[in-house]
N, C-alpha and C. Protein backbone atom coordinates (compact mmCIF):
# COMPACT_ATOMS: atom_id res chain seq x y z
N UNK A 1 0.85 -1.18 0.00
CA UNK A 1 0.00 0.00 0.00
C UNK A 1 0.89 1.23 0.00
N UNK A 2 0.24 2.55 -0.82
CA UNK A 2 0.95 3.52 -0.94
C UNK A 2 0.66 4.40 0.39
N UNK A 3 1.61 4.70 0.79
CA UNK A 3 1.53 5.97 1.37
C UNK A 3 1.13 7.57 0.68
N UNK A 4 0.17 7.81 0.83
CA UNK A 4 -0.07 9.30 0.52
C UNK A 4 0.86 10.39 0.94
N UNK A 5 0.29 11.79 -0.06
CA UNK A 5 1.29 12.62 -0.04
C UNK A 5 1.14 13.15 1.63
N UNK A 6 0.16 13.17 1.94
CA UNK A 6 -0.28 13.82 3.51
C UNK A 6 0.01 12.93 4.54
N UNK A 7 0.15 11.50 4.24
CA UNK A 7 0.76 10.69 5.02
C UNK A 7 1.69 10.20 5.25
N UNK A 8 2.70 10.37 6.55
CA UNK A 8 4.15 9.78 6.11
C UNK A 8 3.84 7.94 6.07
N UNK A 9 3.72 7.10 6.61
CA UNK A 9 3.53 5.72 6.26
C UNK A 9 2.10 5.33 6.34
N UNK A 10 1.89 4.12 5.35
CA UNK A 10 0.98 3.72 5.29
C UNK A 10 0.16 2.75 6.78
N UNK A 11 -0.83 2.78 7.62
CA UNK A 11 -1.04 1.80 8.46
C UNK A 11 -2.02 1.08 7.96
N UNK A 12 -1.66 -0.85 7.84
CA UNK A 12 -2.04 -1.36 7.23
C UNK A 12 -2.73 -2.37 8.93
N UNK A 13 -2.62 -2.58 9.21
CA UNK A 13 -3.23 -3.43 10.93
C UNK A 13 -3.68 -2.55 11.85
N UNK A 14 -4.89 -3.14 12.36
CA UNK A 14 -5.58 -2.18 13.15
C UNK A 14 -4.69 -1.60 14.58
N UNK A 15 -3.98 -2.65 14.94
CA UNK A 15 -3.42 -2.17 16.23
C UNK A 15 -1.97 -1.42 15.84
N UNK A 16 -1.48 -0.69 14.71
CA UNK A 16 -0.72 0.08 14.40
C UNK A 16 -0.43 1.34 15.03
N UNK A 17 -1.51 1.65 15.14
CA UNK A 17 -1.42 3.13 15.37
C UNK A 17 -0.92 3.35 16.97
N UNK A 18 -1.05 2.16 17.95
CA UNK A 18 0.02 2.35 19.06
C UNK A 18 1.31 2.32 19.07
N UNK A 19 2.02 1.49 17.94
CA UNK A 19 3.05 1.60 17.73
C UNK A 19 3.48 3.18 17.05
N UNK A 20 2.88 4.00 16.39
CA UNK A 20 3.18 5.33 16.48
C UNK A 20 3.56 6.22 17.18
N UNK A 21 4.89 6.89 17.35
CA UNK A 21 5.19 7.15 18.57
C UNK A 21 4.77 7.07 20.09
N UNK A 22 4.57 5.55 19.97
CA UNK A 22 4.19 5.32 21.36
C UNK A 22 2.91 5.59 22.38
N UNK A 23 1.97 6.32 21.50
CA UNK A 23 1.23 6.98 22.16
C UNK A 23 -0.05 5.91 21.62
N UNK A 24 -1.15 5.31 22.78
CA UNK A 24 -2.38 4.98 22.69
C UNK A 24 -3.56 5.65 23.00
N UNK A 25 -4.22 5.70 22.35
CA UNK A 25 -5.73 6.55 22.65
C UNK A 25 -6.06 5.80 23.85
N UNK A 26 -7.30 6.80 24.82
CA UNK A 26 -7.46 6.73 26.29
C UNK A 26 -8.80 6.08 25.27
N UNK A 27 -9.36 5.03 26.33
CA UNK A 27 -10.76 4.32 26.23
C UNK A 27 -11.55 5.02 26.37
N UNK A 28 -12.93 4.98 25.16
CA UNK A 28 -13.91 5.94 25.41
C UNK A 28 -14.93 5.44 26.74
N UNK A 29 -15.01 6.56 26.98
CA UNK A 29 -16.33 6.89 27.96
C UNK A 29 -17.33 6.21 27.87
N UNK A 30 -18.02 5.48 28.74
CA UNK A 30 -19.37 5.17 28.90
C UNK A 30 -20.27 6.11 28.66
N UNK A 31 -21.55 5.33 27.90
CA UNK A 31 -22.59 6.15 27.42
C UNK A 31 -23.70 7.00 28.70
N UNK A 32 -23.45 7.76 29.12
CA UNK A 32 -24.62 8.10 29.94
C UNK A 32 -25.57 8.16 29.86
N UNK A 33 -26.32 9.04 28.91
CA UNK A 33 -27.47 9.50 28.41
C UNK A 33 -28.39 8.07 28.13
N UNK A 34 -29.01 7.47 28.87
CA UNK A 34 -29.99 6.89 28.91
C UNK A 34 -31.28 6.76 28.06
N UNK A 35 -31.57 5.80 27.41
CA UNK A 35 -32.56 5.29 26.63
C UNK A 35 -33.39 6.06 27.37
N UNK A 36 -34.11 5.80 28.52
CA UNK A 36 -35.39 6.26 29.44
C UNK A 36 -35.30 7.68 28.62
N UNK A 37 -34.34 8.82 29.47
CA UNK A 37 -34.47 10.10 29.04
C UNK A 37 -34.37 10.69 28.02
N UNK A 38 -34.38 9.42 26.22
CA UNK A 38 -34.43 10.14 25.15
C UNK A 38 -36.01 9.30 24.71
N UNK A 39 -36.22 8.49 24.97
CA UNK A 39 -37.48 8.28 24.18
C UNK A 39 -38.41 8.48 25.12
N UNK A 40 -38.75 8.52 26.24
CA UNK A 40 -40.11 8.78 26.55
C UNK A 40 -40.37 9.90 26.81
N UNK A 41 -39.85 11.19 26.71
CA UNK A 41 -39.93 12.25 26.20
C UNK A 41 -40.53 12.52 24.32
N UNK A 42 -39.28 11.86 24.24
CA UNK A 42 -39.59 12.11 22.59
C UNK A 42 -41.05 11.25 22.35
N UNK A 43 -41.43 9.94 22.59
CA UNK A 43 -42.57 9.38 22.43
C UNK A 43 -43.74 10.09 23.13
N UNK A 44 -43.40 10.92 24.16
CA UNK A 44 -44.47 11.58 25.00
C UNK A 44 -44.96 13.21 24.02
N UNK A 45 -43.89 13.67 23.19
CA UNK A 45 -43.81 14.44 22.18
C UNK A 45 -44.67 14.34 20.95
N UNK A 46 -44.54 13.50 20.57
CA UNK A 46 -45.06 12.48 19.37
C UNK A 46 -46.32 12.57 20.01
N UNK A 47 -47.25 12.29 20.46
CA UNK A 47 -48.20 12.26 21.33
C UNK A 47 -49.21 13.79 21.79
N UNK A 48 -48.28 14.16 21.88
CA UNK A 48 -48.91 15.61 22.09
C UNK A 48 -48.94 16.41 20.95
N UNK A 49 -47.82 15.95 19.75
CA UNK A 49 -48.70 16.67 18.33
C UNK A 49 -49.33 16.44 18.01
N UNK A 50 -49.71 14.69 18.13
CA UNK A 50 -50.75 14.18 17.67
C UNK A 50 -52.56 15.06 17.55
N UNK A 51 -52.29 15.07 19.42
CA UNK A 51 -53.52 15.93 20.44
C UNK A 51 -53.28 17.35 19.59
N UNK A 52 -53.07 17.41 19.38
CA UNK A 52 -52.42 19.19 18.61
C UNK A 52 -53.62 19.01 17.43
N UNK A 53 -52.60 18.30 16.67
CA UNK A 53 -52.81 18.34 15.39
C UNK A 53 -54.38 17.99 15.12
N UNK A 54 -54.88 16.93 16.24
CA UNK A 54 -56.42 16.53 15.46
C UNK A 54 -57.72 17.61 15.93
N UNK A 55 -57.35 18.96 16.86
CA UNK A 55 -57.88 20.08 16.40
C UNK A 55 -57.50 20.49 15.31
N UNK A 56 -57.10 20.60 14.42
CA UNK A 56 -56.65 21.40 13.21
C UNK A 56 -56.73 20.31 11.95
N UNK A 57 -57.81 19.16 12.12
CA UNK A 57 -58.29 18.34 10.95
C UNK A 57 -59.00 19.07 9.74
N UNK A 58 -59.48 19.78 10.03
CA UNK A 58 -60.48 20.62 8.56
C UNK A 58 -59.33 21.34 7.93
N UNK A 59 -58.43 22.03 8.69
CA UNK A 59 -57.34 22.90 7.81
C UNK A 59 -56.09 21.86 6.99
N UNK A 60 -56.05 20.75 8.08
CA UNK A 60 -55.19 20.46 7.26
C UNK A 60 -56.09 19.32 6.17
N UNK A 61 -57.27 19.06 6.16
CA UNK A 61 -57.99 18.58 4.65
C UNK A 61 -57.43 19.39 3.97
N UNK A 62 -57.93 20.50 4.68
CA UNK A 62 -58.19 21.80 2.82
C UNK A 62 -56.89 22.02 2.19
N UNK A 63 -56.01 21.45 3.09
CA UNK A 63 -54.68 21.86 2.51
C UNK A 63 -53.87 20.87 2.44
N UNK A 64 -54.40 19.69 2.13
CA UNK A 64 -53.90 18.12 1.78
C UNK A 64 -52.60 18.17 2.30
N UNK A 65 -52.77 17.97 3.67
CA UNK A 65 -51.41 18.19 4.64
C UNK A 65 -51.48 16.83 5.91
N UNK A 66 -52.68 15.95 5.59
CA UNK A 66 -53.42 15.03 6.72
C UNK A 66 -51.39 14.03 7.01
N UNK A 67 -50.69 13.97 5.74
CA UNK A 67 -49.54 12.93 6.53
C UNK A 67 -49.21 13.94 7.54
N UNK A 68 -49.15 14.85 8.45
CA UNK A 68 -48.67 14.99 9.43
C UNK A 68 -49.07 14.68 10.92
N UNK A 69 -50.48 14.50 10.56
CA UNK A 69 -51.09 13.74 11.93
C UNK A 69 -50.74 12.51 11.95
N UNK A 70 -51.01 11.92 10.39
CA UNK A 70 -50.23 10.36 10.49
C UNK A 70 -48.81 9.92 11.04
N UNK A 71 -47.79 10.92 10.38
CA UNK A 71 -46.75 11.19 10.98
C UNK A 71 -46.49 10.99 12.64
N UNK A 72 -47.02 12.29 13.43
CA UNK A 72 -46.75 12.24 14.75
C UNK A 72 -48.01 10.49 15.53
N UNK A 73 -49.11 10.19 14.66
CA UNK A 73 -49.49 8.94 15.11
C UNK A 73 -48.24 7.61 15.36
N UNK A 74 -47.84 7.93 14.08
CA UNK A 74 -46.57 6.68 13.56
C UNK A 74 -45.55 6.90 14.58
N UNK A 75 -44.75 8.08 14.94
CA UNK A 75 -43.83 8.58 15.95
C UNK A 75 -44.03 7.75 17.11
N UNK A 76 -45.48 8.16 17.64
CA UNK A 76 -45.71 8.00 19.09
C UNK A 76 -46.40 6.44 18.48
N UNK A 77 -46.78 5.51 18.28
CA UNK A 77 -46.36 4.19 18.07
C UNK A 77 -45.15 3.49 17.93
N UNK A 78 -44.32 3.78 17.16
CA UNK A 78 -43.05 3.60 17.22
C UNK A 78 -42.00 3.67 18.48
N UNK A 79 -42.87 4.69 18.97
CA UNK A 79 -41.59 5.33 20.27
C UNK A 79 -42.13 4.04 21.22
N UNK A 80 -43.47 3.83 21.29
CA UNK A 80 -44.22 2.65 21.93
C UNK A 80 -43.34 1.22 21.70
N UNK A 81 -43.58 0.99 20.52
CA UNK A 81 -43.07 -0.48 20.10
C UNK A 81 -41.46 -0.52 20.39
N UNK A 82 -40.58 0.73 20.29
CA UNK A 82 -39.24 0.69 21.14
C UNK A 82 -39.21 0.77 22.73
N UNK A 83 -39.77 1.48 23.44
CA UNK A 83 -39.97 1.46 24.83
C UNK A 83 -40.32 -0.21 24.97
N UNK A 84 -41.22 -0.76 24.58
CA UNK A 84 -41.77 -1.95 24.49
C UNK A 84 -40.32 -3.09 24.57
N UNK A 85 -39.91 -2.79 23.62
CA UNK A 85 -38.85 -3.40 23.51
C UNK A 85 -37.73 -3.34 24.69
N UNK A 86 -37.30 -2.44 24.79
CA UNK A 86 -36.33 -2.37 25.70
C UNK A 86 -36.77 -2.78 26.90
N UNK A 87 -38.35 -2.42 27.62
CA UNK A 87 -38.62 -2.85 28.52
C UNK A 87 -38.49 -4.26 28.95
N UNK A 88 -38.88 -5.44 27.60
CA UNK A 88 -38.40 -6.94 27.21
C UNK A 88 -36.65 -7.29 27.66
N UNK A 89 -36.24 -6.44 27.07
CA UNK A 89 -34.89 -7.15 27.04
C UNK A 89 -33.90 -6.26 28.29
N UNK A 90 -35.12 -5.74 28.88
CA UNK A 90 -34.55 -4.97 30.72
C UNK A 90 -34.84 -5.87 31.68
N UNK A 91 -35.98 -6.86 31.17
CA UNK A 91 -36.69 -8.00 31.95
C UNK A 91 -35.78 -9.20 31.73
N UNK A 92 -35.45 -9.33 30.75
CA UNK A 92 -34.71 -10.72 30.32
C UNK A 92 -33.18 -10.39 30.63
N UNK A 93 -32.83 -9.62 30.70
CA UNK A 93 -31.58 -9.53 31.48
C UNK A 93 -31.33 -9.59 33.14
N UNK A 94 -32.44 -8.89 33.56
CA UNK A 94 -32.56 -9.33 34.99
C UNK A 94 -33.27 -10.96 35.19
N UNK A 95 -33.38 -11.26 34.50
CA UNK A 95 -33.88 -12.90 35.00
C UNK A 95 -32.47 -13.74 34.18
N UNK A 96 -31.63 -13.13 33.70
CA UNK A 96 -30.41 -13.91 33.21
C UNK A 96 -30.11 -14.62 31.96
N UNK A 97 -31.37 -14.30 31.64
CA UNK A 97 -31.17 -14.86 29.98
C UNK A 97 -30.00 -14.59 29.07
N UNK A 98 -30.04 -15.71 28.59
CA UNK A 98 -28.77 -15.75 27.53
C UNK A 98 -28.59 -14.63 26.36
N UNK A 99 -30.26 -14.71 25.99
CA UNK A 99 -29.93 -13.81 24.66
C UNK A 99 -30.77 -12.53 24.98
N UNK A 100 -30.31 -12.35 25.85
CA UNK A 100 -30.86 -11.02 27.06
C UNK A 100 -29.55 -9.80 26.83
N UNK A 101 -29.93 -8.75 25.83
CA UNK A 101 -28.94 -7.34 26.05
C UNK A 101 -28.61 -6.68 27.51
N UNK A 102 -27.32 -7.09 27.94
CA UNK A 102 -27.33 -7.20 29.55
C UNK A 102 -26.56 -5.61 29.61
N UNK A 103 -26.25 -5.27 28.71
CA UNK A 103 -26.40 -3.61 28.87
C UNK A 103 -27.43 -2.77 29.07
N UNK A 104 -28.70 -3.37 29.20
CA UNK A 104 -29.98 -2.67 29.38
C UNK A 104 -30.04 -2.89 30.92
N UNK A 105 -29.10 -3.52 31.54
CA UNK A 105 -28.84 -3.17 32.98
C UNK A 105 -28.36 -2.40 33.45
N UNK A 106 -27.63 -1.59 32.72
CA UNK A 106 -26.43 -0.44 33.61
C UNK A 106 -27.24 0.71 33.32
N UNK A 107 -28.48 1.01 32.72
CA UNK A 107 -29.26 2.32 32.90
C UNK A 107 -30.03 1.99 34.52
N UNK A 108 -29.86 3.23 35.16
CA UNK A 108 -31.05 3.71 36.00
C UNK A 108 -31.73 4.45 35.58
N UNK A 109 -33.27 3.45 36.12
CA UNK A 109 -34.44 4.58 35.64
C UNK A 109 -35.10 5.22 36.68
């Protein structure tokens, strides 16, 4: 492999780049930000345009605009059928299951 003009050598193996003057990247950070505090907000969101939007059914006929109620319907189902989910595989990890995402343990909710 060529080395480019911007590059002095080519790195061809993933664990190369420690051998570059010696220096290794620090391990990233654990994820904080929690499943809980991005979707049931956002699904609780979804939900309230919904309530929004189906006062404003005649305007948006007249103005063939109705995918947006469908829209925030689909949102706040969706956000459902993922909460749903995770709640499954928050259960199946605390009872020890094998094919249980046992990272859905280290959130507090």
């Amino acid at each position: 492999m060529q080395a480019g003009p911007d590059y002095p050598e080519a790195v061809t193996e993933p664990n190369a780049i420690a051998a570059v003057d010696g220096y290794t990247p620090p391990a990233l950070p654990p994820v904080t930000a929690g499943l809980w505090h991005i979707a049931v907000p956002g699904t609780v969101i979804w939900l309230i345009a919904f309530v929004v939007l189906l006062f404003f059914v005649p305007t948006l006929q007249a103005n063939d605009a109705m995918v947006w109620l469908w829209t925030c319907l689909a949102g706040f189902v969706l956000g459902l059928m993922g909460l749903s989910i995770y709640a499954w595989q928050r259960r199946a990890a605390r009872l020890g299951r094998r094919s249980a995402n046992m990272m859905a343990l280290d959130e507090n909710i």
